[in-house]
Protein backbone atom coordinates (compact mmCIF):
# COMPACT_ATOMS: atom_id res chain seq x y z
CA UNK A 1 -20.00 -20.59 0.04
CA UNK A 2 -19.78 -17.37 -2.30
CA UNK A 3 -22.99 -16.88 -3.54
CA UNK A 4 -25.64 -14.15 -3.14
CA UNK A 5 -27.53 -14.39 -0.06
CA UNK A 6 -30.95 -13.88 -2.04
CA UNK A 7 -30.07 -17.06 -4.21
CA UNK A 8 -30.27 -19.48 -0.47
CA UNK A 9 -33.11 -21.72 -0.03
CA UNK A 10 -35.15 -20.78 2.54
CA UNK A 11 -33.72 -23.63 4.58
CA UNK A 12 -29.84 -22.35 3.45
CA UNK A 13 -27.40 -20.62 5.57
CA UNK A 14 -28.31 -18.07 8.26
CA UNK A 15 -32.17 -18.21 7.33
CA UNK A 16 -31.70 -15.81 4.32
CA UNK A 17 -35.37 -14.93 3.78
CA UNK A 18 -35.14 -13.14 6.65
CA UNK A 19 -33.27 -10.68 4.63
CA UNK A 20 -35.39 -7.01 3.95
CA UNK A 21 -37.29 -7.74 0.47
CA UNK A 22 -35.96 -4.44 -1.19
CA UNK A 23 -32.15 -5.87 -0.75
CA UNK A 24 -32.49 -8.66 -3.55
CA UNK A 25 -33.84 -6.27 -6.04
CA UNK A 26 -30.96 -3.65 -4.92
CA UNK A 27 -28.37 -6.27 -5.27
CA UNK A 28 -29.45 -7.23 -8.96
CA UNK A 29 -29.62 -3.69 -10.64
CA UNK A 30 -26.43 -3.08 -9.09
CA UNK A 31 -25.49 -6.54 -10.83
CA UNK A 32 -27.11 -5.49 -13.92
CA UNK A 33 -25.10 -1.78 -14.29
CA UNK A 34 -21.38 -3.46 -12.84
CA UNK A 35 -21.39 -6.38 -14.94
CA UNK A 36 -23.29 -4.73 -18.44
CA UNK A 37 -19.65 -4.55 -20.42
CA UNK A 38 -17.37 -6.66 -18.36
CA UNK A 39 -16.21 -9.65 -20.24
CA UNK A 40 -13.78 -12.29 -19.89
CA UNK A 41 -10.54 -11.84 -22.29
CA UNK A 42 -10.17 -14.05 -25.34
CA UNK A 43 -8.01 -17.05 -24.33
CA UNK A 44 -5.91 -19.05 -26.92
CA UNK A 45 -3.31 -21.56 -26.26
CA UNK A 46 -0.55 -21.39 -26.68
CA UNK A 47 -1.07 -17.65 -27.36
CA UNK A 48 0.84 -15.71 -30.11
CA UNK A 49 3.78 -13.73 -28.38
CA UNK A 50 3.19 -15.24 -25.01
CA UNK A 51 6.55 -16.93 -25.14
CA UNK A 52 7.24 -19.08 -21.72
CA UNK A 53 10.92 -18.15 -20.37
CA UNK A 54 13.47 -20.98 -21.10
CA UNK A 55 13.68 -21.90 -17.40
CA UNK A 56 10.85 -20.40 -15.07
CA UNK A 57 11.72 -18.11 -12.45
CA UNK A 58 11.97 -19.63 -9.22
CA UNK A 59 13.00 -17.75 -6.00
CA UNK A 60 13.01 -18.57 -2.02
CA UNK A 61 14.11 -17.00 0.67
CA UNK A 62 17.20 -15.23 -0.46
CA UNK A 63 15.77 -14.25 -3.84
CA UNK A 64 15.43 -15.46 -7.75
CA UNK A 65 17.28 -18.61 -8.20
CA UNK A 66 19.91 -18.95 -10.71
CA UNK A 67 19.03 -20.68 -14.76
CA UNK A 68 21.21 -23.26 -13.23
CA UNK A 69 19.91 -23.78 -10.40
CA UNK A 70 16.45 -23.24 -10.85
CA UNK A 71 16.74 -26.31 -13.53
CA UNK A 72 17.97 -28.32 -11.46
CA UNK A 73 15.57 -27.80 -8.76
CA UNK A 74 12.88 -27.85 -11.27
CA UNK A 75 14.39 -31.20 -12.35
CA UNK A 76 14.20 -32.94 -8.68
CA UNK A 77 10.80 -31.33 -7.55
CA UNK A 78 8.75 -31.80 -11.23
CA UNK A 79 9.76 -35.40 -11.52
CA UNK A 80 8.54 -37.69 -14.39
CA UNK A 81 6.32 -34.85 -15.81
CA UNK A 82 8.91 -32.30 -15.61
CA UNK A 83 9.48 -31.48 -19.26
CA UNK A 84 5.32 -30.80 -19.70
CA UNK A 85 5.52 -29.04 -16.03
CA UNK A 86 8.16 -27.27 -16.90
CA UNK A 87 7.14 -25.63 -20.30
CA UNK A 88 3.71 -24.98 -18.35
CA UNK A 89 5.43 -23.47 -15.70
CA UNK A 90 6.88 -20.87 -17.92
CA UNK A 91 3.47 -20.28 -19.70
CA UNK A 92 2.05 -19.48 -16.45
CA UNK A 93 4.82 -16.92 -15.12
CA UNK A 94 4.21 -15.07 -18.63
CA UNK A 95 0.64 -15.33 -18.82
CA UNK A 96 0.38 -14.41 -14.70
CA UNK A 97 3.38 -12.39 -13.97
CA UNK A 98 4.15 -14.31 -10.73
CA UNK A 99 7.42 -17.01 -9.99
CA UNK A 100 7.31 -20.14 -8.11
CA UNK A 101 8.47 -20.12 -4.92
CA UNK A 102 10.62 -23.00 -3.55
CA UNK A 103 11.52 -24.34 0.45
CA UNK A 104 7.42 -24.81 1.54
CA UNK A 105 5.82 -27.33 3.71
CA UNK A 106 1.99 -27.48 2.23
CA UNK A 107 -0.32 -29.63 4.25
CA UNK A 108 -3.59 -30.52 2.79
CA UNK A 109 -6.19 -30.05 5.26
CA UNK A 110 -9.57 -31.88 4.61
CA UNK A 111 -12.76 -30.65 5.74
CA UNK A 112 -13.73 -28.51 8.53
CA UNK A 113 -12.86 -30.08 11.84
CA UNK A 114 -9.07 -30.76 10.62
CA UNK A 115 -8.62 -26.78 8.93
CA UNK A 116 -10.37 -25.22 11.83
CA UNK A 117 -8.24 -27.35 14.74
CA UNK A 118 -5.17 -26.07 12.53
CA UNK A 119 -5.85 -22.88 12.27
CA UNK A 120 -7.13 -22.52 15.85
CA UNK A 121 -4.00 -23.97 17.06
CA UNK A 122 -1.86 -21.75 15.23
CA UNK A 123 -3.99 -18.68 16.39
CA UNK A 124 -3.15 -20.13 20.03
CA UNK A 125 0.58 -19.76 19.59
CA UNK A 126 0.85 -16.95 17.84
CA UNK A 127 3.09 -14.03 19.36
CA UNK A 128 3.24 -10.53 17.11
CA UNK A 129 0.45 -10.16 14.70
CA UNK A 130 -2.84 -12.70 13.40
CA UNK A 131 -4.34 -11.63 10.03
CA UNK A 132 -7.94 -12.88 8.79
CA UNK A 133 -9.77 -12.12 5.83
CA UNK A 134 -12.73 -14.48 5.34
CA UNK A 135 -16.00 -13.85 3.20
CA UNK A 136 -18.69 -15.86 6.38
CA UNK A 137 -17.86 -14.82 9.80
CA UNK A 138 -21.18 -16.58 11.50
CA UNK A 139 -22.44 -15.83 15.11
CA UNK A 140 -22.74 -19.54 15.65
CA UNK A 141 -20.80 -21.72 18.19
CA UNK A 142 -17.93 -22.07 15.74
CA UNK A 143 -17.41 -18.22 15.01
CA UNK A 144 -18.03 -17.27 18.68
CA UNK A 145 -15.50 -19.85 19.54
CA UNK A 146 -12.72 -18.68 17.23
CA UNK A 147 -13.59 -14.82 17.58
CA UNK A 148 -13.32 -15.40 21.56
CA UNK A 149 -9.46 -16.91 20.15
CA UNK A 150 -8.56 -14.08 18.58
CA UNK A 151 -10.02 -11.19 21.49
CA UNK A 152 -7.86 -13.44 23.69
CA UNK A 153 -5.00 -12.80 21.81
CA UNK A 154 -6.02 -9.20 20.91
CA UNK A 155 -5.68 -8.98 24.75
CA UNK A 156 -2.15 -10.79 25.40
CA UNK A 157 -0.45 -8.17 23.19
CA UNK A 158 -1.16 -10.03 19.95
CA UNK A 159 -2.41 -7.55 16.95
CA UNK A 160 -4.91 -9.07 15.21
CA UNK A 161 -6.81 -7.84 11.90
CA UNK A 162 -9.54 -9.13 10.12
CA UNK A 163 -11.07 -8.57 6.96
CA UNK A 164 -14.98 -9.72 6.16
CA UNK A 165 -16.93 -9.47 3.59
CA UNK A 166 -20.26 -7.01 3.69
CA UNK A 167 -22.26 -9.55 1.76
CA UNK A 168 -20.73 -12.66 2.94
CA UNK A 169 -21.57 -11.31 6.99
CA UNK A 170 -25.37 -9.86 5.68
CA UNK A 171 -26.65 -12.18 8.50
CA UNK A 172 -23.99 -11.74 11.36
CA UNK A 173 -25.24 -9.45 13.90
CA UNK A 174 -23.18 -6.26 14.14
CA UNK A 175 -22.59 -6.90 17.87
CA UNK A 176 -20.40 -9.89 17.04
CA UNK A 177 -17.92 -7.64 15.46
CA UNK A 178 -18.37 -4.50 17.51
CA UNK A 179 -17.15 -6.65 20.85
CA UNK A 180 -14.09 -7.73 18.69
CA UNK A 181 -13.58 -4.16 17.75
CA UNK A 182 -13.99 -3.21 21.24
CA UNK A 183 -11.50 -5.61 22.58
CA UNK A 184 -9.07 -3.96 20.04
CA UNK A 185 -9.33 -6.07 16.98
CA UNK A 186 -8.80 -4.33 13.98
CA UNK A 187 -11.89 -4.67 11.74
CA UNK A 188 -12.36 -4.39 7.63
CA UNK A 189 -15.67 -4.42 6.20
CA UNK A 190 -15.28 -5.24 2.30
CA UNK A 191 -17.63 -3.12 0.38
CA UNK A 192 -20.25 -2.52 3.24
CA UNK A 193 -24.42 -3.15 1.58
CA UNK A 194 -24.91 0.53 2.66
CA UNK A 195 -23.87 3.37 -0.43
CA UNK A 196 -23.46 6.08 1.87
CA UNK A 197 -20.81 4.33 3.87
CA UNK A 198 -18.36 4.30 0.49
CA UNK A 199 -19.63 7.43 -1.12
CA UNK A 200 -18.34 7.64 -4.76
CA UNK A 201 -16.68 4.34 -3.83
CA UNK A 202 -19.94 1.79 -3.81
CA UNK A 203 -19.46 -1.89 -6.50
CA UNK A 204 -22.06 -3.96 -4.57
CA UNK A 205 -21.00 -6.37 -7.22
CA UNK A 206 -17.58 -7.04 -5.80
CA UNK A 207 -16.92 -9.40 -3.48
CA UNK A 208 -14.17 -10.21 -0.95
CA UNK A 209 -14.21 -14.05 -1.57
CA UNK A 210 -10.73 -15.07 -0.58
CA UNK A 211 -10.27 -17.11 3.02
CA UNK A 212 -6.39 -16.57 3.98
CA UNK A 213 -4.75 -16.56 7.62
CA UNK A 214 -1.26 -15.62 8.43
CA UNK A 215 -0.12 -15.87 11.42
CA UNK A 216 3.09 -13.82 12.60
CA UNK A 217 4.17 -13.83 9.15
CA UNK A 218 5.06 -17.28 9.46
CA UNK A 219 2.44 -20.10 8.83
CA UNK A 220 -0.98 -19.07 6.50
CA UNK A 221 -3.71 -20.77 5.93
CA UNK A 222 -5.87 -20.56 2.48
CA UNK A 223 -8.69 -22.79 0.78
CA UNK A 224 -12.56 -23.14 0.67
CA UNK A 225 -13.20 -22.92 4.51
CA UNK A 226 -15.35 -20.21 5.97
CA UNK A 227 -15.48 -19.76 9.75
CA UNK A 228 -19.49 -20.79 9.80
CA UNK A 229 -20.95 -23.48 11.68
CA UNK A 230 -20.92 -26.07 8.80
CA UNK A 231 -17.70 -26.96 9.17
CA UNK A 232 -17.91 -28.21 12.95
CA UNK A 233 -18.62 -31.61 11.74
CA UNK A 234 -17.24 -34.00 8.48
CA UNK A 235 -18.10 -34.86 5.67
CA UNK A 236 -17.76 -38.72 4.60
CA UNK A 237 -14.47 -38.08 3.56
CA UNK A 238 -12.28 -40.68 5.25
CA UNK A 239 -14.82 -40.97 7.95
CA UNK A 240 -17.40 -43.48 8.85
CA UNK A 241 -20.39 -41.30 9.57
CA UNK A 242 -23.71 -43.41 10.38
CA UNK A 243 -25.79 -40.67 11.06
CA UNK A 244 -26.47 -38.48 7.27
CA UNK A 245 -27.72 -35.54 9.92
CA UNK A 246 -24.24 -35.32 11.10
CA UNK A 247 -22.44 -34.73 7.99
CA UNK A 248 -20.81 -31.47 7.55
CA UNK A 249 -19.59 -30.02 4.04
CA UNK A 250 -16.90 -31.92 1.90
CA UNK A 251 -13.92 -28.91 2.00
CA UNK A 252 -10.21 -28.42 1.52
CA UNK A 253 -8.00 -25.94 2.72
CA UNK A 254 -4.26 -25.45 2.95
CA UNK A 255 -1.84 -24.88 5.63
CA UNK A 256 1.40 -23.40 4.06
CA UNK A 257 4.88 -22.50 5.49
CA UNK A 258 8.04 -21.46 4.32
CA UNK A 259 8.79 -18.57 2.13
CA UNK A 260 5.91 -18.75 0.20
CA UNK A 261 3.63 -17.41 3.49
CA UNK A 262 4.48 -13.84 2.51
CA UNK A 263 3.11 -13.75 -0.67
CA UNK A 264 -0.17 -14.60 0.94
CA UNK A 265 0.97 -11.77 4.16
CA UNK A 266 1.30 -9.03 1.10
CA UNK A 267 -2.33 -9.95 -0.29
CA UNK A 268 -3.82 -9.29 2.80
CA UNK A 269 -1.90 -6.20 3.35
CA UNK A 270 -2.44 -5.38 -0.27
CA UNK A 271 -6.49 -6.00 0.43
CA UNK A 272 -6.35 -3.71 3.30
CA UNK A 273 -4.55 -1.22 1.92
CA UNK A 274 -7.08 -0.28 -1.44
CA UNK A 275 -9.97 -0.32 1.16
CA UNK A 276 -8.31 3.16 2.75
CA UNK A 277 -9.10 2.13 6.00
CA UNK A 278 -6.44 3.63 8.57
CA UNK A 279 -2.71 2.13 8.20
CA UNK A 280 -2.01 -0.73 10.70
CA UNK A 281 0.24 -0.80 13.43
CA UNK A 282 4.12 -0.91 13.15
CA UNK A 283 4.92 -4.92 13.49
CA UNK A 284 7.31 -7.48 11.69
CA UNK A 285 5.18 -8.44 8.93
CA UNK A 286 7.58 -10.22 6.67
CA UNK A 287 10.40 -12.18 8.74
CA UNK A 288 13.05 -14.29 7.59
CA UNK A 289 11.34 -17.23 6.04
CA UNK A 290 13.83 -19.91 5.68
CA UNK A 291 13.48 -23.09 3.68
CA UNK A 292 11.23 -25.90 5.62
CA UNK A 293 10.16 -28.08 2.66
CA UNK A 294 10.36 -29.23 -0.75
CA UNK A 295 6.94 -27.76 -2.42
CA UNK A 296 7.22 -25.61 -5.28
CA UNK A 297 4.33 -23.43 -5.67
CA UNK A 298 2.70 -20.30 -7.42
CA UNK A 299 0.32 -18.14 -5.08
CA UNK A 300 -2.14 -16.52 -7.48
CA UNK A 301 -4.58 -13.52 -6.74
CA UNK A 302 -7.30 -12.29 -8.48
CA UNK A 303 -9.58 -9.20 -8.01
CA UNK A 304 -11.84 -6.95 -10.41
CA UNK A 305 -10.18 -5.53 -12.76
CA UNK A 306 -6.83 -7.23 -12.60
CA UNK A 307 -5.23 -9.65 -14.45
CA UNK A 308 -7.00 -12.94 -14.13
CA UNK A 309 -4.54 -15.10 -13.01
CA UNK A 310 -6.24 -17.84 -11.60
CA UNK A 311 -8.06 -17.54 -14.78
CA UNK A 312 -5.13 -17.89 -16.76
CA UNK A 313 -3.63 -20.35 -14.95
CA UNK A 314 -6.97 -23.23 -15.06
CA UNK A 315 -7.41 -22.42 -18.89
CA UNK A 316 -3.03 -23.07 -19.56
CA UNK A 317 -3.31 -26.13 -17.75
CA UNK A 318 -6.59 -27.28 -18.82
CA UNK A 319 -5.22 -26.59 -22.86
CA UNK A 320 -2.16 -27.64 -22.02
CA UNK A 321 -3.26 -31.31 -20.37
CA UNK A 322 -2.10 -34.28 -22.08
CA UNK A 323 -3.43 -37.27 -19.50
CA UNK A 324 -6.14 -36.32 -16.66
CA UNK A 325 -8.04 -33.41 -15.62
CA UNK A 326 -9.41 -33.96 -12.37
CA UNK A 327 -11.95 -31.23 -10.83
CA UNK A 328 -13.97 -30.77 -7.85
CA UNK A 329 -15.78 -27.51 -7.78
CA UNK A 330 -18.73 -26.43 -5.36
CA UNK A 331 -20.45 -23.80 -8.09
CA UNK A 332 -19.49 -24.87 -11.78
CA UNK A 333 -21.00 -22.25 -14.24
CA UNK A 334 -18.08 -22.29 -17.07
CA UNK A 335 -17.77 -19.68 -19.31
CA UNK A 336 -17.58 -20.25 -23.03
CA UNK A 337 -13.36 -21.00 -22.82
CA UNK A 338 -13.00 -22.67 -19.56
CA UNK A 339 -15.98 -25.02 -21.38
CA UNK A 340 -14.44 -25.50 -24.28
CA UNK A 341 -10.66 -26.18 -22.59
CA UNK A 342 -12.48 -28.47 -21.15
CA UNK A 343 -14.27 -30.48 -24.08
CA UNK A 344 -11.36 -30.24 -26.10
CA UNK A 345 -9.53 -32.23 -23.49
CA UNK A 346 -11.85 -34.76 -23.28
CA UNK A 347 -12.20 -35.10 -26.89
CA UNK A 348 -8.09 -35.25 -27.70
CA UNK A 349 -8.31 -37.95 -25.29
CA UNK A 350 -7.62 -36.90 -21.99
CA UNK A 351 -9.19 -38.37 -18.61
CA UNK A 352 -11.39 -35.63 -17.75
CA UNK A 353 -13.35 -36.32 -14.29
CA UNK A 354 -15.70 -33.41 -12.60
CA UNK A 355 -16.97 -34.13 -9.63
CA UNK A 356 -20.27 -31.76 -8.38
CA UNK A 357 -22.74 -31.46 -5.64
CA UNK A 358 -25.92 -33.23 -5.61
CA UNK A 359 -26.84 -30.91 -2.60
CA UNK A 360 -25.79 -27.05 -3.10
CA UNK A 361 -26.83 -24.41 -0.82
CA UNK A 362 -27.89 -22.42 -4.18
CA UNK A 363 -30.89 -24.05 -6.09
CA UNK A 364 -29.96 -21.61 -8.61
CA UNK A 365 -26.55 -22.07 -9.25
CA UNK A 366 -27.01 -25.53 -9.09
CA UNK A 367 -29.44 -26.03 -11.94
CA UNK A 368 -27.25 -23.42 -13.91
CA UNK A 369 -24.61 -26.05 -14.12
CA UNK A 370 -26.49 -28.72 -14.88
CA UNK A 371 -27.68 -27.11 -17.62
CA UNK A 372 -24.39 -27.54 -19.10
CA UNK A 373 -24.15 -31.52 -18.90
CA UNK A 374 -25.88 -32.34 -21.80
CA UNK A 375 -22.86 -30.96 -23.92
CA UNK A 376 -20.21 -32.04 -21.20
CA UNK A 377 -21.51 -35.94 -21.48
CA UNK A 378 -21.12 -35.81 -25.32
CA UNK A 379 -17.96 -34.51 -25.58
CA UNK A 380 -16.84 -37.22 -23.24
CA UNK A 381 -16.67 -35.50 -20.01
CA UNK A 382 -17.09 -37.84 -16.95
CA UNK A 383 -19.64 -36.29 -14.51
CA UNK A 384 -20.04 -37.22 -11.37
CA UNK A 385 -22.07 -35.67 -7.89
CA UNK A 386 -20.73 -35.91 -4.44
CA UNK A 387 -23.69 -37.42 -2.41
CA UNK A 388 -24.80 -36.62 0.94
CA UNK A 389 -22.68 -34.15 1.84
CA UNK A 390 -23.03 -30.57 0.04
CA UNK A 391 -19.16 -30.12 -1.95
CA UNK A 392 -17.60 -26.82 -1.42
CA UNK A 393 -14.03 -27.78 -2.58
CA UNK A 394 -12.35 -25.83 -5.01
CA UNK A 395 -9.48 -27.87 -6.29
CA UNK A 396 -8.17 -29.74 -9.52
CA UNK A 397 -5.04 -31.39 -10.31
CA UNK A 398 -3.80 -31.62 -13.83
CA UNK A 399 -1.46 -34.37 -15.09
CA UNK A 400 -0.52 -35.46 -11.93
CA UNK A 401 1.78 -32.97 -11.33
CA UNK A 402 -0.12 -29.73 -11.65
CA UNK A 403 -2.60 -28.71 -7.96
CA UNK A 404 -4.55 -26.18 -7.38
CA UNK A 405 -6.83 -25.53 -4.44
CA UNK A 406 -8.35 -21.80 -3.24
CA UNK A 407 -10.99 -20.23 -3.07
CA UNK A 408 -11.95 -19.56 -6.89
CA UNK A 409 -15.27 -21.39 -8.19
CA UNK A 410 -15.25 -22.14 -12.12
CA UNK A 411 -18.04 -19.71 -12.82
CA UNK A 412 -17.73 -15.91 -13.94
CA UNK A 413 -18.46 -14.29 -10.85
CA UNK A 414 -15.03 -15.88 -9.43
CA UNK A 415 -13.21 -14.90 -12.43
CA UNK A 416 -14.55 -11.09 -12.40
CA UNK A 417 -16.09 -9.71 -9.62
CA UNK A 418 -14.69 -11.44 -6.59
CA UNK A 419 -11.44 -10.84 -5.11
CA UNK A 420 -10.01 -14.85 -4.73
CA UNK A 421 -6.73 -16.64 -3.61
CA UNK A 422 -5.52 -20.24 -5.39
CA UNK A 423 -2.25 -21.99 -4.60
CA UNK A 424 -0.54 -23.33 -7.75
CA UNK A 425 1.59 -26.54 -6.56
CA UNK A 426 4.26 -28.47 -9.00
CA UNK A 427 5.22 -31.73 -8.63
CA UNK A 428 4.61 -35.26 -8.58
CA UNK A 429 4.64 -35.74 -5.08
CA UNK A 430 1.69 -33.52 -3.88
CA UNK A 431 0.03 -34.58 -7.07
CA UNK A 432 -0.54 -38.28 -5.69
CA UNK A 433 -1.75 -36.67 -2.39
CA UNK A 434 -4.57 -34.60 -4.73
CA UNK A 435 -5.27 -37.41 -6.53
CA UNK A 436 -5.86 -39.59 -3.47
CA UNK A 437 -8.35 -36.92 -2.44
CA UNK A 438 -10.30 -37.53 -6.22
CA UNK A 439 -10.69 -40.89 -5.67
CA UNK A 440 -11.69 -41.25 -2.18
CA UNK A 441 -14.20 -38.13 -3.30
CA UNK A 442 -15.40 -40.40 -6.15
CA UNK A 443 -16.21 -43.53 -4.22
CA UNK A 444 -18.65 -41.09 -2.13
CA UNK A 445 -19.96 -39.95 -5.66
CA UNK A 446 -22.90 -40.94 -8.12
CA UNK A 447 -21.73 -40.87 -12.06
CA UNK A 448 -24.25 -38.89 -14.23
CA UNK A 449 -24.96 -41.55 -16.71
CA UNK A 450 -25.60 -39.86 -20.55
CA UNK A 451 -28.79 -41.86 -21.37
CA UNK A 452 -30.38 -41.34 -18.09
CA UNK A 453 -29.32 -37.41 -18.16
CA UNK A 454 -31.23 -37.65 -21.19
CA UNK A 455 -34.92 -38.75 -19.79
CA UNK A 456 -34.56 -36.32 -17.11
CA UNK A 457 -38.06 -34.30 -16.22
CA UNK A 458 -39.70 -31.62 -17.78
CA UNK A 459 -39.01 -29.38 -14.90
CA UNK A 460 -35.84 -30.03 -14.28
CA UNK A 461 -34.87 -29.02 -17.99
CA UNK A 462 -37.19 -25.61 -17.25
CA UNK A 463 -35.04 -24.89 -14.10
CA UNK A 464 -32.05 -25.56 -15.89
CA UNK A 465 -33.06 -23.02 -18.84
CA UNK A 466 -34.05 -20.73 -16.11
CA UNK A 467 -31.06 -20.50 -14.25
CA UNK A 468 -29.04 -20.22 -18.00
CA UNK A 469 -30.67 -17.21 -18.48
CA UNK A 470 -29.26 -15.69 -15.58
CA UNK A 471 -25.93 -17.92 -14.96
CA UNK A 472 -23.88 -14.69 -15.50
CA UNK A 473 -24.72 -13.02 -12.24
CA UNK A 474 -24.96 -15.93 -9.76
């Protein structure tokens, strides 16, 4: 999810017309003064002065790695890509400012049975501390489930923290979290609705996006997934699902271990920290984290105001592509440069595959990136929508060799006002995993076929312009 709760459908999550009239027009003039001069930077590739390090920094769990022998792990984990991967690697450390990180064990987790039976089992086990920062917390059976988890661990001695997001909870009763507070849980509320409650302090505009659990410092957990009832059943993803009633959203998430687990351990402390809430408690946040895989990856943050990595990062390996760009994205509202990366790839000859929803949870958003096909379909972009099931992944892998998945859409609001969390992973190995994924997703997809798209109705074309108009604060 990640959109406004005044853009659902009035059969979307939670009921959101339920929501007081006088919020929606709140919401948008504080939209309207936040976003007024904030702009995306100029992009080009490769950039003058942005000169990529002759071998990319690479460190584990005893710090940087050596020239030599970073190269040579560079060599064994990049494999028959590694001199493109390599050069892109070293774009990305000077364009982001953060290294790879070697030893990890990354386990793609599909949909939401799978991520939430992972992450509830590590919550089980967990012994010192359990971190959370999600943007839905729903009182459903799901979130009552997993919040009576974590005051059961609260209660065995286990400190657990959570961080939600104001907007993201609008329709979660205030009970749900006061009896977690109660039992002990620390509690965050990003950026509460109310302007009193930050006085001086108040962006309504900026939202807490990112979905990350650590547990005891040791094992984390990032992707699309919310903790929302949605996600107690599959999509068709590698399922035989008879019933279309029973079909839950089309998601990925990632379970991560290794050294690479306290980069995500220092975001959420980070997160916590600029919200001046009171200091938590005194506990081993960042153990030894020794080697337990072979995954090289790049944990990349983004928040207003900061540096755009994940922004960075999609454009340099979207410009920098020389054989496939493969996409799935749940809200795709490009701006001008991700667009024209994009295009440009297509047109140089490159395999470029998106694949959409059909069904989105935001009529708005939806028709906002349709309007954008027309252009897409000429420039030789492949198009295709995920059918039956609403797609909320947020993933792409590049050449084969370059993966991404988080909690970033391809839209402006991701890229400037939200705080977000993708994990960058090298090599050809996990790319053949992602690119399994693509094709099993495109087998469950329609293709958007250019002379069709053409003859499309008048009112589909008028919601499309509609939703242009105001694509920049969905």
């Amino acid at each position: 999810m990640g959109r406004w709760a005044f853009f659902y459908s009035k059969g979307g999550r939670r009921g959101a017309s339920q929501v007081v009239t006088i919020f929606p027009i709140l919401v948008m003039l504080g939209c309207l003064l936040a976003t007024a001069c904030t702009r995306l930077p100029t992009l080009v590739f490769p950039k003058p002065g942005l000169t990529p390090a002759t071998v990319p920094s690479v460190v584990n769990h005893k710090g940087r790695l050596s020239d030599v022998d970073a190269t040579a792990l560079l060599a064994r984990r990049l494999g028959h890509t590694k001199i493109n991967a390599s050069m892109l690697a070293g774009l990305e450390e000077a364009a982001t400012g953060r290294p790879l990180i070697a030893g990890n064990k990354v386990t793609l987790l599909f949909d939401g049975p799978r991520t939430i039976a992972a992450m509830m089992a590590a919550v089980a086990a967990a012994e010192d501390t359990i971190h959370l920062e999600t943007y839905l917390f729903d009182q459903d059976p799901l979130g009552l489930a997993f919040a009576d988890l974590l005051i059961a661990k609260q209660k065995s001695g286990v400190q657990v923290s959570v961080i939600y997001d104001c907007v993201g909870t609008l329709g979660t009763p205030q009970g749900f979290f006061d009896r977690m507070q109660e039992a002990g849980i620390r509690l965050l509320p990003y950026n509460p609705v109310n302007p009193f409650r930050q006085p001086g302090r108040w962006q309504i505009n900026n939202r807490d996006h990112r979905k990350i659990l650590v547990v005891d410092g040791k094992i984390a957990f990032t992707g699309g997934v919310n903790i929302t009832a949605v996600y107690a059943r599959s999509s068709l993803f590698r399922s035989k699902i008879p019933n279309p009633a029973a079909v839950g959203w089309r998601d990925t998430h990632l379970q991560v271990e290794g050294p690479a687990v306290a980069a995500l351990q220092w975001m959420f402390l980070d997160s916590w920290a600029r919200q001046e809430e009171a200091l938590l408690p005194d506990r081993n946040y960042f153990p030894v984290l020794p080697p337990v895989g072979e995954k090289m990856l790049r944990v990349l943050g983004s928040s207003p105001g900061n540096n755009l990595e994940i922004y960075k990062a999609y454009f340099l390996a979207m410009s920098g592509a020389t054989k496939s760009i493969h996409i799935t994205a749940a809200y795709f509202v490009p701006d001008p440069q991700i667009l024209k990366a994009l295009m440009d790839a297509a047109q140089r000859g490159v395999d470029v595959k998106i694949i959409l929803p059909s069904i989105s949870d935001s009529g708005a958003v939806f028709h906002a990136g349709r309007s954008y096909y027309t252009r897409m379909l000429k420039a030789g972009i492949k198009i295709y929508e995920l059918k039956t099931a609403v797609m909320h992944a947020k993933t792409a892998v590049i050449d084969g060799s370059w993966s991404t998945v988080g909690s970033a859409n391809l839209d402006m609001r991701s890229f400037l006002h939200n705080k977000e969390v993708n994990v960058v992973v090298l090599g050809d190995a996990f790319g053949r995993e992602m690119e399994s994924a693509f094709q099993e997703d495109l087998q469950d997809s329609k293709v958007v076929d250019p002379e069709l798209w053409k003859h499309r109705s008048f009112g589909l074309r008028f919601k499309e312009r509609m939703a242009r108009l105001i694509s920049y604060w969905l």
